[in-house]
C-alpha atoms as a PDB file:
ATOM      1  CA  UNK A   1     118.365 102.341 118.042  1.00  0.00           C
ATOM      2  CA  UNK A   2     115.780 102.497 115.395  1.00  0.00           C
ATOM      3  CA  UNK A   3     114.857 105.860 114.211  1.00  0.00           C
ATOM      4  CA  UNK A   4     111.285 105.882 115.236  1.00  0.00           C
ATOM      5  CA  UNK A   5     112.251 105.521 119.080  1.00  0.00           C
ATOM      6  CA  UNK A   6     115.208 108.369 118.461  1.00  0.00           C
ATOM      7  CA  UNK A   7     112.696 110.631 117.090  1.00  0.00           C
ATOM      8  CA  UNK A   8     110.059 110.440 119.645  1.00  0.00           C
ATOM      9  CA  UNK A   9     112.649 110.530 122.335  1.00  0.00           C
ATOM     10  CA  UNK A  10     114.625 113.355 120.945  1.00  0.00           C
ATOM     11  CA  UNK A  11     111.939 115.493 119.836  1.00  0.00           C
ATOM     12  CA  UNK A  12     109.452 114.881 123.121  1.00  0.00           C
ATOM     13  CA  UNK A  13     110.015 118.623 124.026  1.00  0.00           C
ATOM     14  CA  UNK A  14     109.344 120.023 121.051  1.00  0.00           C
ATOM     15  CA  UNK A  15     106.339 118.284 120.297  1.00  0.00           C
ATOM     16  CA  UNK A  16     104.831 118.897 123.980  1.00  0.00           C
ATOM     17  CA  UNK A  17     105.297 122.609 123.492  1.00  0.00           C
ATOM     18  CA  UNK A  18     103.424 122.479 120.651  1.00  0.00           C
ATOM     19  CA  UNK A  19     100.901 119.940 121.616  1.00  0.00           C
ATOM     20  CA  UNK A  20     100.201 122.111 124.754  1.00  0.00           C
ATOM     21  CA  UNK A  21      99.726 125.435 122.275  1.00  0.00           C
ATOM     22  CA  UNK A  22      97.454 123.894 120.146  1.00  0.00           C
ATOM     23  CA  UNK A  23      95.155 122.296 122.907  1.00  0.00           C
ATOM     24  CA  UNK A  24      94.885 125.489 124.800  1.00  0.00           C
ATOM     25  CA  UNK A  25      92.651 126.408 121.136  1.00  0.00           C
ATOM     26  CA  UNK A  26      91.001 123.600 120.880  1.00  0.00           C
ATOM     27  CA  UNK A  27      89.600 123.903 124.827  1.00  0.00           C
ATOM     28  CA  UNK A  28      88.297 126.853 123.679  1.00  0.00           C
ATOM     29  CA  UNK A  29      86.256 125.855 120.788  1.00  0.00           C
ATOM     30  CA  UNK A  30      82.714 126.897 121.295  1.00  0.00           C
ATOM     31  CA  UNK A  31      81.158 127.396 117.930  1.00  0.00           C
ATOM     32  CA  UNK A  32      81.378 126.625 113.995  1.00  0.00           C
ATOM     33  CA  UNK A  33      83.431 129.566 113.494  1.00  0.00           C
ATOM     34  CA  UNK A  34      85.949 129.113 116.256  1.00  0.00           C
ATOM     35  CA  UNK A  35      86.509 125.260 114.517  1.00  0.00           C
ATOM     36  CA  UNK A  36      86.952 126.870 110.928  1.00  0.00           C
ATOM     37  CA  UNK A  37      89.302 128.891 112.697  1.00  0.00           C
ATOM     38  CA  UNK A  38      91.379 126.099 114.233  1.00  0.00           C
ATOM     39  CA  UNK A  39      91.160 123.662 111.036  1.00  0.00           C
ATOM     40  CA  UNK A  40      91.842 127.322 108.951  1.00  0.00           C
ATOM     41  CA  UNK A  41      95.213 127.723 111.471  1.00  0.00           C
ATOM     42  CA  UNK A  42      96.224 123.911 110.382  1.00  0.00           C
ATOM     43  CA  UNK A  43      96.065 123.866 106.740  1.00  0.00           C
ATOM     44  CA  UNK A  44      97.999 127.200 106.577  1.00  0.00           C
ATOM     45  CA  UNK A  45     100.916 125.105 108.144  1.00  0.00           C
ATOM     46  CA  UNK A  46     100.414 121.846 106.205  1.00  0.00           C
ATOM     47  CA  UNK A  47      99.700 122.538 103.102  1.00  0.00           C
ATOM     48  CA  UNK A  48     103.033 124.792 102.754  1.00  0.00           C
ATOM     49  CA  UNK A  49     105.228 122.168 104.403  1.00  0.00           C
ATOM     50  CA  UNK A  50     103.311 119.360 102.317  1.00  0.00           C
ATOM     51  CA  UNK A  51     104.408 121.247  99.362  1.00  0.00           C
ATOM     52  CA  UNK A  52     107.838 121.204 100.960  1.00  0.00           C
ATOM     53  CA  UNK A  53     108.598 117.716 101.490  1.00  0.00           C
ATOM     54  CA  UNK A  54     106.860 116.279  98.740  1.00  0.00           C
ATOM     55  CA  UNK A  55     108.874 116.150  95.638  1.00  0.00           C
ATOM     56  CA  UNK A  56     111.343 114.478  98.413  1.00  0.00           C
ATOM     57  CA  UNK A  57     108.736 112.143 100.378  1.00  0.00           C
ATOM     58  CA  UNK A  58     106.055 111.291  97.094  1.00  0.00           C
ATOM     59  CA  UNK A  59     108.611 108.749  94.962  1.00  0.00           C
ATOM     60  CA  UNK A  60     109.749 106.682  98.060  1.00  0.00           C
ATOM     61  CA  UNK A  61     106.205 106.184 100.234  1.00  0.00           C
ATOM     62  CA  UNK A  62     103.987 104.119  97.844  1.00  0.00           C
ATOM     63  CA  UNK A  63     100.791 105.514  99.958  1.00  0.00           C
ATOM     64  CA  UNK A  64     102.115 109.078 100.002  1.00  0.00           C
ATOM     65  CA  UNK A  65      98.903 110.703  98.623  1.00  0.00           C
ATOM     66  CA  UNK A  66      96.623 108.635 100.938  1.00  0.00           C
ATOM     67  CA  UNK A  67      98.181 109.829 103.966  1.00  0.00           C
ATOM     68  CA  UNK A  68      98.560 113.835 102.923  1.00  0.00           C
ATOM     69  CA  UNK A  69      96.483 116.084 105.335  1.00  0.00           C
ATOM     70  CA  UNK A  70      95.616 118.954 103.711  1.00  0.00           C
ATOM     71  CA  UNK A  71      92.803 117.633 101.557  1.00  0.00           C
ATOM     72  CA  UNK A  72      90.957 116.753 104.442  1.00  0.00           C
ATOM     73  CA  UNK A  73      91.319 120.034 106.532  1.00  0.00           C
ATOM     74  CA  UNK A  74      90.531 121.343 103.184  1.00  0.00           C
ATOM     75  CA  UNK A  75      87.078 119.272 103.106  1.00  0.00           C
ATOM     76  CA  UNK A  76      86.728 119.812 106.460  1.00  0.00           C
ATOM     77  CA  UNK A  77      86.799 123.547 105.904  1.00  0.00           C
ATOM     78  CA  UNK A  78      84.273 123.801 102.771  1.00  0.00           C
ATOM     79  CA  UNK A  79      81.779 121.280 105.067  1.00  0.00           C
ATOM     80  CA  UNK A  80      81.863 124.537 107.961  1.00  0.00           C
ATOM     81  CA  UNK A  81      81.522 127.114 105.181  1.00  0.00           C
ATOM     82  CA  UNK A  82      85.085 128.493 105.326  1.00  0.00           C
ATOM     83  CA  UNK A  83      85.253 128.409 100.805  1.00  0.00           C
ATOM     84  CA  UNK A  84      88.759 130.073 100.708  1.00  0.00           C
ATOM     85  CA  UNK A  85      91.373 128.138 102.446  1.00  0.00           C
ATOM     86  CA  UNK A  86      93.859 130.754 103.889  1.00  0.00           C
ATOM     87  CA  UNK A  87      97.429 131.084 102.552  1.00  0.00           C
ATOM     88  CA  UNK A  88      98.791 132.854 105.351  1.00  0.00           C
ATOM     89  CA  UNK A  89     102.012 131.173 107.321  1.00  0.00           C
ATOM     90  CA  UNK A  90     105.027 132.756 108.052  1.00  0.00           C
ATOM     91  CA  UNK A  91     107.442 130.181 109.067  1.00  0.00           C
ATOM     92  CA  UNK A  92     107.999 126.859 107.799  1.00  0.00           C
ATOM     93  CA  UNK A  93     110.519 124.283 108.339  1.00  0.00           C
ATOM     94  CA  UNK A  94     113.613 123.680 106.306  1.00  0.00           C
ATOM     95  CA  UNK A  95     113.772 120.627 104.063  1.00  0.00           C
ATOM     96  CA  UNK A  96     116.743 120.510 101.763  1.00  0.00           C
ATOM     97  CA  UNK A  97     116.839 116.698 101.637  1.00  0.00           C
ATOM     98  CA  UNK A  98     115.165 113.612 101.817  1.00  0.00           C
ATOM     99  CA  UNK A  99     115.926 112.729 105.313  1.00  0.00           C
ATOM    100  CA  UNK A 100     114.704 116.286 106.619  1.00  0.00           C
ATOM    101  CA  UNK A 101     111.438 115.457 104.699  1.00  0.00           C
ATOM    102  CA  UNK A 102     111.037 112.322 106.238  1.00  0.00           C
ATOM    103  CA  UNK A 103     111.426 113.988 110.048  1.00  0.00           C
ATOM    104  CA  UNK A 104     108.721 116.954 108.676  1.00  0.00           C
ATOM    105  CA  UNK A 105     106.390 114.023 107.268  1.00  0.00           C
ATOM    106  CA  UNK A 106     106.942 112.479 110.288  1.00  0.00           C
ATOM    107  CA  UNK A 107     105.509 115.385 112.774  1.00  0.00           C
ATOM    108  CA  UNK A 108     102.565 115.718 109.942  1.00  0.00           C
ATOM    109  CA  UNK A 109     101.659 111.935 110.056  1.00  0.00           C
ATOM    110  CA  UNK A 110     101.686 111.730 113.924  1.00  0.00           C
ATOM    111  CA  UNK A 111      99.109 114.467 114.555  1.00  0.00           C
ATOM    112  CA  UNK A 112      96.810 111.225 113.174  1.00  0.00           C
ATOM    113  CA  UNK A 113      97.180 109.942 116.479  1.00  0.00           C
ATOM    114  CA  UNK A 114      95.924 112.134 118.646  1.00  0.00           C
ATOM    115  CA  UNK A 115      92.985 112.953 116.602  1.00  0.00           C
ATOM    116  CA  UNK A 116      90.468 111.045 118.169  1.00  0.00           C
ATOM    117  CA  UNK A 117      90.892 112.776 121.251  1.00  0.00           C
ATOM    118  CA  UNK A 118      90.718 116.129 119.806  1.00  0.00           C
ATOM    119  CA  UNK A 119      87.459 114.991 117.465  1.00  0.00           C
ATOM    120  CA  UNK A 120      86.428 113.618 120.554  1.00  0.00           C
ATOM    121  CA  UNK A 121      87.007 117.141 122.687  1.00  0.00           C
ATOM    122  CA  UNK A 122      85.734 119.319 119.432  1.00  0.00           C
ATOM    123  CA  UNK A 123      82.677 117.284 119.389  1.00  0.00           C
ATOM    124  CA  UNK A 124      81.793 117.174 123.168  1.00  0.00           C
ATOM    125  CA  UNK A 125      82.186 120.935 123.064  1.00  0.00           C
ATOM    126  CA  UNK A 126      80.403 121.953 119.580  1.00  0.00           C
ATOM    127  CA  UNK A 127      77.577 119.755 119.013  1.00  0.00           C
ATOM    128  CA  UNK A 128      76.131 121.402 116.793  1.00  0.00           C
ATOM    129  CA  UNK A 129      79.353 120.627 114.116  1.00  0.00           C
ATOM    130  CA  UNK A 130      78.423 117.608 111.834  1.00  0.00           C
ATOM    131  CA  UNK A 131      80.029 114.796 111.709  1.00  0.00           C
ATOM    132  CA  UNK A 132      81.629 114.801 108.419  1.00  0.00           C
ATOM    133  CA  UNK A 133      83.765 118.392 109.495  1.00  0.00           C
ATOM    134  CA  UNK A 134      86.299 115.382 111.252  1.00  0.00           C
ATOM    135  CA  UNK A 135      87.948 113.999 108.151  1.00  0.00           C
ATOM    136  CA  UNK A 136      91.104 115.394 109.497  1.00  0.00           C
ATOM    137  CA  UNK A 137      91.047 114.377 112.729  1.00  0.00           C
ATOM    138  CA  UNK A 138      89.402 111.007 112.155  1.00  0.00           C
ATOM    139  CA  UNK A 139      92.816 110.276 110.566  1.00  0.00           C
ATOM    140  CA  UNK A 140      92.641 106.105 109.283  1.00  0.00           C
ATOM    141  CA  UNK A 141      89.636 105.621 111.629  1.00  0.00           C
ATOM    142  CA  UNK A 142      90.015 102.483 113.191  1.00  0.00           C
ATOM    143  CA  UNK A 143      93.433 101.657 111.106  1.00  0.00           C
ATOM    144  CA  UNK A 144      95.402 104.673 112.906  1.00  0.00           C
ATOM    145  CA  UNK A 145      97.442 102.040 114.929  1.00  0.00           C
ATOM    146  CA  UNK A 146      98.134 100.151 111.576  1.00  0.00           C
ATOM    147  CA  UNK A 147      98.706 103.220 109.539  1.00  0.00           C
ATOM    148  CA  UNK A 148     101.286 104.062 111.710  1.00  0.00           C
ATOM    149  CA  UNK A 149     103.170 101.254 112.398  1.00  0.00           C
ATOM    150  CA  UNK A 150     102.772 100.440 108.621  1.00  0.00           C
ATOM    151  CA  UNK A 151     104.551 104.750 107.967  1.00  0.00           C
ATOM    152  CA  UNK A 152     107.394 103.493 110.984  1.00  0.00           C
ATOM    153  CA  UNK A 153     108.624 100.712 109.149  1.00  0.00           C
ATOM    154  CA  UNK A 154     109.123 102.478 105.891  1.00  0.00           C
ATOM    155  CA  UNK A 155     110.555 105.666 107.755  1.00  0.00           C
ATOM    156  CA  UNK A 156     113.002 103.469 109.539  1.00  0.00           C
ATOM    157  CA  UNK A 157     114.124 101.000 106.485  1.00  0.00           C
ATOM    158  CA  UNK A 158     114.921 104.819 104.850  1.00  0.00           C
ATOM    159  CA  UNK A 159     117.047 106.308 107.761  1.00  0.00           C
ATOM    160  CA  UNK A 160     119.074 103.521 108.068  1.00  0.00           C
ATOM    161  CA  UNK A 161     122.408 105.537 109.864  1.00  0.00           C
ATOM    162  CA  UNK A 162     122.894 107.694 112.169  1.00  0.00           C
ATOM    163  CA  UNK A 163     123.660 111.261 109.449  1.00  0.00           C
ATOM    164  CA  UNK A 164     120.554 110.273 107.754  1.00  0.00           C
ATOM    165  CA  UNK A 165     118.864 109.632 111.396  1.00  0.00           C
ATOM    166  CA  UNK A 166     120.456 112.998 112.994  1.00  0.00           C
ATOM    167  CA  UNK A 167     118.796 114.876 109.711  1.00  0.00           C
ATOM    168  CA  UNK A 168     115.460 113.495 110.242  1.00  0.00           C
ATOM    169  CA  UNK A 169     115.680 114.801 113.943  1.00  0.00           C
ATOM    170  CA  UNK A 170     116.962 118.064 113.644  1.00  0.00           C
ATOM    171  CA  UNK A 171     113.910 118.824 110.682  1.00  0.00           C
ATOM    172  CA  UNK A 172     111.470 117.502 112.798  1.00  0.00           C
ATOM    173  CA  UNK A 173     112.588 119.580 115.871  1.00  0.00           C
ATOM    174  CA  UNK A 174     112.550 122.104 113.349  1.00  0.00           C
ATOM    175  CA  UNK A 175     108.862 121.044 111.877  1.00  0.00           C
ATOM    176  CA  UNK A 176     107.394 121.349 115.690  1.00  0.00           C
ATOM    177  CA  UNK A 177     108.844 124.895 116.564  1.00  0.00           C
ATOM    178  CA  UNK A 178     107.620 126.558 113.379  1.00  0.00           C
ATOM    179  CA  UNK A 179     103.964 124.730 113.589  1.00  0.00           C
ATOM    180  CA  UNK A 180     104.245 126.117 117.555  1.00  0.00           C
ATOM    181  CA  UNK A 181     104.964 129.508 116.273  1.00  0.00           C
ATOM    182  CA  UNK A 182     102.417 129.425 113.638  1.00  0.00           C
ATOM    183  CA  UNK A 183      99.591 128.151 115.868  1.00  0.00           C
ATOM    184  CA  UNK A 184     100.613 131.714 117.742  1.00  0.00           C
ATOM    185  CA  UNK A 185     100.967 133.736 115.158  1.00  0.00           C
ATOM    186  CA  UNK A 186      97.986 132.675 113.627  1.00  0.00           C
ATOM    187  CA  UNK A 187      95.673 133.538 116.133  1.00  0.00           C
ATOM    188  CA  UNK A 188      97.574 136.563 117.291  1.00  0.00           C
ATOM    189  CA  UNK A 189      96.983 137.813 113.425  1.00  0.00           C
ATOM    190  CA  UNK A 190      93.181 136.066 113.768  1.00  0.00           C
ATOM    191  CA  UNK A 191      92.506 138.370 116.831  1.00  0.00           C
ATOM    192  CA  UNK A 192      92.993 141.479 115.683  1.00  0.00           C
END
């Protein structure tokens, strides 16, 4: 089994529990502030755990630096007025390896997918937000489905056995319950 289809299947739980923490915040974004808030709670996770993976990830994905994230939550975030992007996390993911950088790269790069459907929620509840605040969540724009397919085919030609596989899987598992926790700490902090 390629590594791709392991991942997905053995890290569906983890990544519903946090898919199902973060969209409870987005339903409830109303107002400018309330997004900075949300795109504020994101780059506190990714920029740490890009910082993590990528003396590991960087020399072996050609297109590393074109698919990082937290430049464009960090453009995002000056474009709704929020000038100092936070620095608070508490709980990242441990990468000690290639092949656990690859699973936490692979958790990062998938959020791209959904993306449209959370600009698409965002935007439907927050008019008033411009349309350049989405440079996150519009991801590739109408490449996504390439993008991704294009990150899967390098991923698997790098986990190419099962130890390297079972490393990639336990990080990511890893990756999901610390962004879940974050995404509640963060707005458990945020609220008081």
């Amino acid at each position: 089994m390629k590594t791709s289809a392991a991942i997905k299947s053995a890290t569906a739980l983890a990544h519903a529990k946090t898919e199902k923490t973060l969209i409870y915040q987005i339903k409830h974004i109303q107002t400018e502030r309330q997004y900075g808030k949300l795109l504020s709670c994101l780059y506190a996770f990714y920029a740490p755990v890009e910082q993590l993976f990528e003396p590991w990830v960087k020399p072996v994905l050609a297109d590393y630096d074109e698919r990082r994230k937290s430049n464009r939550l960090l453009q995002d975030l000056q474009i709704v007025g929020v000038t100092t992007p936070p620095t608070w996390y508490r709980r990242l993911p441990a990468i000690n390896n290639l092949f656990a950088a690859l699973g936490c790269f692979y958790v990062l790069e998938g959020s791209v997918l959904g993306g449209v459907i959370i600009k698409k929620i965002i935007q439907e509840q927050c008019k008033q937000l411009p349309e350049n605040a989405f440079d996150f969540f519009s991801g590739y724009d109408q490449q996504n489905g390439m993008q991704w397919k294009k990150f899967l085919e390098q991923f698997d030609s790098l986990l190419d056995d099962t130890a390297k596989q079972s490393a990639a899987i336990t990080a990511a598992n890893d990756c999901f319950k610390q962004f879940e926790a974050n995404i509640n700490d963060y707005y458990a902090w945020e609220d008081n």
